[in-house]
C-alpha atoms as a PDB file:
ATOM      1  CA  UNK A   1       5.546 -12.889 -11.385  1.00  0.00           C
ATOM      2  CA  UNK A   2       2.344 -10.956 -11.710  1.00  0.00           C
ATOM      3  CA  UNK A   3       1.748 -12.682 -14.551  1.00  0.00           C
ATOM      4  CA  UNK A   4       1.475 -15.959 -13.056  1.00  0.00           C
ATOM      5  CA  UNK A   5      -0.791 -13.699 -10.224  1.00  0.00           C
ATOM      6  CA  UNK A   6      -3.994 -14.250 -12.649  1.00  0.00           C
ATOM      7  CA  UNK A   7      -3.547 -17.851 -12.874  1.00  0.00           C
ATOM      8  CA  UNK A   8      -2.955 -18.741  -9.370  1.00  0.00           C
ATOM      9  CA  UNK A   9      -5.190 -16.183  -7.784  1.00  0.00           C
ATOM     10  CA  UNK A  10      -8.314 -18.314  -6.748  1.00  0.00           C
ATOM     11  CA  UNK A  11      -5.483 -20.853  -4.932  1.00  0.00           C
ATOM     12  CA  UNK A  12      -2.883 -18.436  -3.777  1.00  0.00           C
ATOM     13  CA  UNK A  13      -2.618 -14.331  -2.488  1.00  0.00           C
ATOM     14  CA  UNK A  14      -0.099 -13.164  -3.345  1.00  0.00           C
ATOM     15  CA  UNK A  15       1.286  -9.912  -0.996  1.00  0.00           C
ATOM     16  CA  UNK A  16       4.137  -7.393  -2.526  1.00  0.00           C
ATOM     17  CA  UNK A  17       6.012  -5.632  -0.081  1.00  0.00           C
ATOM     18  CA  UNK A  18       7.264  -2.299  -0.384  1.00  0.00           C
ATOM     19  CA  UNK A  19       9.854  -1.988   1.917  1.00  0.00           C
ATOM     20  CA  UNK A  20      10.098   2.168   1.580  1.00  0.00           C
ATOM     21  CA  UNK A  21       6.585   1.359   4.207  1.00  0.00           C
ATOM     22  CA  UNK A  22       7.509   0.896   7.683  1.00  0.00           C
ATOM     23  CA  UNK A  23       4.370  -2.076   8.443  1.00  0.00           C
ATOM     24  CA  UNK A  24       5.695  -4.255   4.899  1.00  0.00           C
ATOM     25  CA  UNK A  25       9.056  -3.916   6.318  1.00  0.00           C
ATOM     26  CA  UNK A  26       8.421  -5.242   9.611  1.00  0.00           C
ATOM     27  CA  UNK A  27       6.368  -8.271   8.133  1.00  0.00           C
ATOM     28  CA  UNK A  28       9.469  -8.622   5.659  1.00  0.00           C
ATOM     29  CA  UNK A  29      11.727  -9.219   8.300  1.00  0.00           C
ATOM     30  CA  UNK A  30       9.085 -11.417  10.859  1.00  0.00           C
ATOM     31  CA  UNK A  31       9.069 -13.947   7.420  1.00  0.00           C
ATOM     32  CA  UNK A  32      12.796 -13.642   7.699  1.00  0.00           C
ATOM     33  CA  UNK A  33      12.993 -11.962   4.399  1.00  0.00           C
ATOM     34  CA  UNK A  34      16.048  -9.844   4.509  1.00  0.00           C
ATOM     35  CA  UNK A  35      16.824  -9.278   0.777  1.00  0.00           C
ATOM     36  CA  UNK A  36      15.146  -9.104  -2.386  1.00  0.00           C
ATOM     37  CA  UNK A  37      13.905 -10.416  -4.772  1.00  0.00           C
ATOM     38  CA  UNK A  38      12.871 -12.724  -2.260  1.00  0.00           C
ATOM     39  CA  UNK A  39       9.344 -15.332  -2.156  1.00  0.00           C
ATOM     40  CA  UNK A  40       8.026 -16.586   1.048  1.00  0.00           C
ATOM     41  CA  UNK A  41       4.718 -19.113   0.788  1.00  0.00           C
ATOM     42  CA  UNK A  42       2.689 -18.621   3.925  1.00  0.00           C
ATOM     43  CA  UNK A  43       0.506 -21.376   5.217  1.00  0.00           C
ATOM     44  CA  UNK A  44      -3.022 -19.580   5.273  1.00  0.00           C
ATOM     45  CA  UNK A  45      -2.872 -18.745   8.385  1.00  0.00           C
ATOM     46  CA  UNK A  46      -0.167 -16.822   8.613  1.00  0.00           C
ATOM     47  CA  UNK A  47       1.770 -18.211  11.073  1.00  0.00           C
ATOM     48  CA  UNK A  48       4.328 -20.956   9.523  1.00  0.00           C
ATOM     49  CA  UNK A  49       6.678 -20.147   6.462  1.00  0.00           C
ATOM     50  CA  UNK A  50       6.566 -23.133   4.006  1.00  0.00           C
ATOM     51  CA  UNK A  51       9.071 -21.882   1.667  1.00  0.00           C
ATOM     52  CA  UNK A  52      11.274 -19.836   1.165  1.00  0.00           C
ATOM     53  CA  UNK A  53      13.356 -18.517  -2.190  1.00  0.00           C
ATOM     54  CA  UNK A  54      15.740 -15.957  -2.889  1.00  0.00           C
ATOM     55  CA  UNK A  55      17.079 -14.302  -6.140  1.00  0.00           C
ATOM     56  CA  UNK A  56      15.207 -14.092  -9.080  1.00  0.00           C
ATOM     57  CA  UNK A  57      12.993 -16.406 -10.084  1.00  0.00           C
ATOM     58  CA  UNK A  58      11.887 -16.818 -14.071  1.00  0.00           C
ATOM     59  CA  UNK A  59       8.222 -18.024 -14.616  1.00  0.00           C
ATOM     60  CA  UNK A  60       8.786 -21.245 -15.171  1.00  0.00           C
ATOM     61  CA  UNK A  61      10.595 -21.587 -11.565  1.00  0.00           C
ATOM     62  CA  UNK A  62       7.769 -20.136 -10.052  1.00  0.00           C
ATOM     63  CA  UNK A  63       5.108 -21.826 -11.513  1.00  0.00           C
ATOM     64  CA  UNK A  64       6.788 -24.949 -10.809  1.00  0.00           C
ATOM     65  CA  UNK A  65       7.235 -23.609  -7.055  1.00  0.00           C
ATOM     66  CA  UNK A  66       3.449 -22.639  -6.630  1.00  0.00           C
ATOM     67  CA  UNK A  67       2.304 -26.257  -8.618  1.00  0.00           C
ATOM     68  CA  UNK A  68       4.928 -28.568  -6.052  1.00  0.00           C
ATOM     69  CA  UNK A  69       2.903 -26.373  -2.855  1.00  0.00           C
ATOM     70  CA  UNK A  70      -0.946 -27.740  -4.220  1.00  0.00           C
ATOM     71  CA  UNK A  71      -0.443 -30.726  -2.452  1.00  0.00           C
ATOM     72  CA  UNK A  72       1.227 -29.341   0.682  1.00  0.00           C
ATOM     73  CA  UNK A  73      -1.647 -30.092   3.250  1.00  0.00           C
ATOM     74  CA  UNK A  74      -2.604 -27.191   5.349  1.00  0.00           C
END
């Protein structure tokens, strides 16, 4: 995945959560993110989940994940 960070990073932010820190663990479980690996895609303003994907994803998954979300309006 933080590959694919480079290539997406003037369209998407991406946020990794450590969950051993009490305020990334909190936001984890307001997304309803219980497990992990797990992706949530955030509309920009932080207050709707689009998407949500657990288990691990390969590159081409994701890719094809964060492509499919260009054209979701926001």
């Amino acid at each position: 995945m933080h590959g694919l960070r480079y290539d997406y990073q003037d369209r998407v932010n991406f946020v990794i959560l450590d969950y051993d820190i009490e305020a990334d663990g909190r936001l984890a479980q307001r997304l309803g993110v219980r497990a992990h690996p797990a992706y949530a895609v955030i509309q920009p303003d932080g207050e709707r989940v689009i998407e949500r994907r657990f288990g691990a994803l390969d590159a081409v998954a994701l890719r094809a994940l964060l492509d499919s979300l260009a054209s979701v309006p926001r």
